[in-house]
Protein backbone atom coordinates (compact mmCIF):
# COMPACT_ATOMS: atom_id res chain seq x y z
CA UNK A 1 20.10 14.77 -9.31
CA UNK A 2 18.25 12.33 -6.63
CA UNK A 3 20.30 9.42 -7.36
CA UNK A 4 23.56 7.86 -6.74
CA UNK A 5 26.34 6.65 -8.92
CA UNK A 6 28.14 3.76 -7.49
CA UNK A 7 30.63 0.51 -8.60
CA UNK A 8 28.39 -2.19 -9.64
CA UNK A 9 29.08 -5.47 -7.27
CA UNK A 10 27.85 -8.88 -8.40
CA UNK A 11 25.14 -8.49 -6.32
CA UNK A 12 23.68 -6.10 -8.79
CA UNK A 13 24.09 -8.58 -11.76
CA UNK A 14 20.61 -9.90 -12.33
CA UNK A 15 19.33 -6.54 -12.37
CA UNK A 16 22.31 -5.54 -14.85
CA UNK A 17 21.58 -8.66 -17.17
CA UNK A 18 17.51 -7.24 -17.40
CA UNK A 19 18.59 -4.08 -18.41
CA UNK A 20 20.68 -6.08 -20.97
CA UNK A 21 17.95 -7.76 -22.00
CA UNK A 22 15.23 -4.28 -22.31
CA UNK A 23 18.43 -2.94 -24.41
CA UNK A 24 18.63 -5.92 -26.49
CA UNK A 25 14.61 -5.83 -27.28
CA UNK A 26 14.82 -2.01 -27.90
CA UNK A 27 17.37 -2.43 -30.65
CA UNK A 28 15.43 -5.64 -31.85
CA UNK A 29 18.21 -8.28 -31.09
CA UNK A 30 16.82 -9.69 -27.81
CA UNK A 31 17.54 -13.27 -29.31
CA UNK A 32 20.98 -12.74 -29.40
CA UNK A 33 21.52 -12.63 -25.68
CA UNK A 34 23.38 -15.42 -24.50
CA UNK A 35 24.48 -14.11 -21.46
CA UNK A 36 23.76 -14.96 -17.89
CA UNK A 37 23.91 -13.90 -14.42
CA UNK A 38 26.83 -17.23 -13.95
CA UNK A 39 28.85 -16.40 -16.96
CA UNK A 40 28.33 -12.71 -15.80
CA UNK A 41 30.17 -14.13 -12.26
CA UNK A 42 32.35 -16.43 -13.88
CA UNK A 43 33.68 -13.72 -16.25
CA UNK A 44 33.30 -10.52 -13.94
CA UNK A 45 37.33 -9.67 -13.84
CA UNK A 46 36.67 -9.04 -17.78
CA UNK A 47 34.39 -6.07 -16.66
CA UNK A 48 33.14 -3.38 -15.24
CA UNK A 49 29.90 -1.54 -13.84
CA UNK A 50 28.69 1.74 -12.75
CA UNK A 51 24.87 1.29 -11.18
CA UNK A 52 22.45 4.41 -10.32
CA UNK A 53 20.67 4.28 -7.52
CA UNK A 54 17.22 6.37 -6.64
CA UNK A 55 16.10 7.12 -3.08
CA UNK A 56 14.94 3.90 -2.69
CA UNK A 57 18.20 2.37 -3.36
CA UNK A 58 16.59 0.14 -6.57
CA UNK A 59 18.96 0.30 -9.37
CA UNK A 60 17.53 2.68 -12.62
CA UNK A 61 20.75 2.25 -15.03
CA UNK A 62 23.78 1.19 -15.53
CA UNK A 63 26.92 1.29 -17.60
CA UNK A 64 29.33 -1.63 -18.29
CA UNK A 65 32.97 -0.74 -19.92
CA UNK A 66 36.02 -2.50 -19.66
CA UNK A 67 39.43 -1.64 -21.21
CA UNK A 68 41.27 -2.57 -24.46
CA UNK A 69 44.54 -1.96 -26.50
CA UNK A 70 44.26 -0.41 -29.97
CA UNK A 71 47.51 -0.80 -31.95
CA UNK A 72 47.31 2.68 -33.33
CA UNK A 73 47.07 4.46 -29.64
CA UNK A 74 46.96 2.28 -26.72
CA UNK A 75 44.80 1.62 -23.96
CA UNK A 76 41.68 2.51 -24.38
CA UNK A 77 38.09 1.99 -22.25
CA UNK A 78 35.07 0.47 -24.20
CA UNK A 79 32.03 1.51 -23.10
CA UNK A 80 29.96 -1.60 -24.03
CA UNK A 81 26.59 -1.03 -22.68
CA UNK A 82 24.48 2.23 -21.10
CA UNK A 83 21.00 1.67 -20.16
CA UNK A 84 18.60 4.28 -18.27
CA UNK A 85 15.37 2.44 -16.91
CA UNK A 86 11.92 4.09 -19.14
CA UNK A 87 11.04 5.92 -16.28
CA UNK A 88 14.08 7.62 -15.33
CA UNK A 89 15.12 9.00 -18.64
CA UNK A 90 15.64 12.86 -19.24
CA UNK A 91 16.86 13.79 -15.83
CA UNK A 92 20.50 13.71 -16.39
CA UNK A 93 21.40 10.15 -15.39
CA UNK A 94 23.00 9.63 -18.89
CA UNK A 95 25.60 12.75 -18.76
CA UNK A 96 26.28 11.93 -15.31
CA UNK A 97 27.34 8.01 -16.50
CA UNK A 98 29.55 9.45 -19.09
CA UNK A 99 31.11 11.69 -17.26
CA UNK A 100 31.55 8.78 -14.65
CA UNK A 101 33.13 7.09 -17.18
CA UNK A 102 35.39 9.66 -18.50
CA UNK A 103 36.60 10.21 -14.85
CA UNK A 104 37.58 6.68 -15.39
CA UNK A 105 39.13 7.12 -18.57
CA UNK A 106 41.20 10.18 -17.29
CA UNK A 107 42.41 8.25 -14.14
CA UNK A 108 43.49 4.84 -16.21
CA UNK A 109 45.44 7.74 -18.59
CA UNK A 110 43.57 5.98 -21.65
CA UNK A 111 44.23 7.07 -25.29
CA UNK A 112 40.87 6.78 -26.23
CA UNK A 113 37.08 6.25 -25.17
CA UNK A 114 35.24 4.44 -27.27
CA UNK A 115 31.62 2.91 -27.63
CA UNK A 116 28.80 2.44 -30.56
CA UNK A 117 25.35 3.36 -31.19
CA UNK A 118 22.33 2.45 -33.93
CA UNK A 119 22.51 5.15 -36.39
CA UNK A 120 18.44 4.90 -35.86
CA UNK A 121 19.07 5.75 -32.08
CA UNK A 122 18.71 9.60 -32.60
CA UNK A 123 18.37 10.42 -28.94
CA UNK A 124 21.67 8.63 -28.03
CA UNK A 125 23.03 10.69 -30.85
CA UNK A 126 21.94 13.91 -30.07
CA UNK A 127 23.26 13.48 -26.66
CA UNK A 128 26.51 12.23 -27.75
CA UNK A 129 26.91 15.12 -29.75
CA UNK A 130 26.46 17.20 -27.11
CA UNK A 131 29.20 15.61 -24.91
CA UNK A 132 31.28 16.55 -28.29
CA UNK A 133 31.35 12.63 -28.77
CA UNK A 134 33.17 12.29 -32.62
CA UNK A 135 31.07 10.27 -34.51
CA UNK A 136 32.19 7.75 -37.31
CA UNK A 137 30.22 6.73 -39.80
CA UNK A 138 32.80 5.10 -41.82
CA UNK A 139 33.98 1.83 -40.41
CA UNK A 140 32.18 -1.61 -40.65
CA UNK A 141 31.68 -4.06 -37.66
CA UNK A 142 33.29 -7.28 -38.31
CA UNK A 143 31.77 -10.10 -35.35
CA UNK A 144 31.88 -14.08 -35.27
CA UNK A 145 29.04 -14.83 -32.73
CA UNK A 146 30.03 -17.80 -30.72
CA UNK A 147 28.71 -20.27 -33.15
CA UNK A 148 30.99 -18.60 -35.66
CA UNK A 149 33.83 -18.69 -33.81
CA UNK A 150 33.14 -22.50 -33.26
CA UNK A 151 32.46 -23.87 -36.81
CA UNK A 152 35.84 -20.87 -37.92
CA UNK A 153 37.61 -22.72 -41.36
CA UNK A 154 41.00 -20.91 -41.64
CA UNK A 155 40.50 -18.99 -45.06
């Protein structure tokens, strides 16, 4: 593989929050991203980033995780976000981010590794299935967006 896996700095941020955004548009929710290169800075000890790297040293994807606590096992690592640039897809870049993030997982002695995809995204699925990813179809997302959480009653 011609590329490099690295930490993700703030420096790397804007070109993070694009791939956000191309993410966002290919699962058709591009108008609900609300977040920013400053709240990115503001909130960056809630995070973390891998970045690849080609040759040239410009930035082709990225993965963002950070870590949680599930009652029923412990800590855990979320893998919020992965995002391979168009033209750099199909060369490995993927694997190589999740088995970054595994490394991580194994290191922080997590319980679990968890993330989501669109049940229409068949190519994320196929290669999660090949990492021997266990897929759920059973549970429901529950989310207040931050509107929600604002205007919250108590039921």
């Amino acid at each position: 593989m011609d590329y490099t896996i690295r930490a993700g700095e703030k420096k790397d941020f804007p070109k993070i929050l694009d791939y956000i955004k191309e993410l966002a548009d290919f699962e058709n929710a591009l108008e609900n991203v609300t977040n920013s290169v400053e709240k990115m800075e503001d909130e960056s000890q809630y995070f973390k980033t891998f970045v690849v790297e080609n040759q040239e040293g410009e930035i082709v994807a990225f993965a963002l995780y950070f870590f949680a606590y599930f009652t029923w096992i412990g800590k855990s690592l979320y893998l919020d976000d992965l995002y391979i640039d168009k033209k750099h897809r199909r060369k490995g870049i993927a694997s190589a981010l999740i088995n970054k993030i595994m490394e991580v997982a194994k290191s922080e002695n997590c319980k679990r590794v968890r993330w989501q995809v669109l049940d229409w995204n068949v190519d994320a699925i196929e290669l999660y299935k090949k990492a021997n990813a266990r897929l759920d179809y059973e549970w429901v997302n529950c989310d207040y967006d931050e509107e929600g959480i604002k205007n919250y009653k108590n039921i």
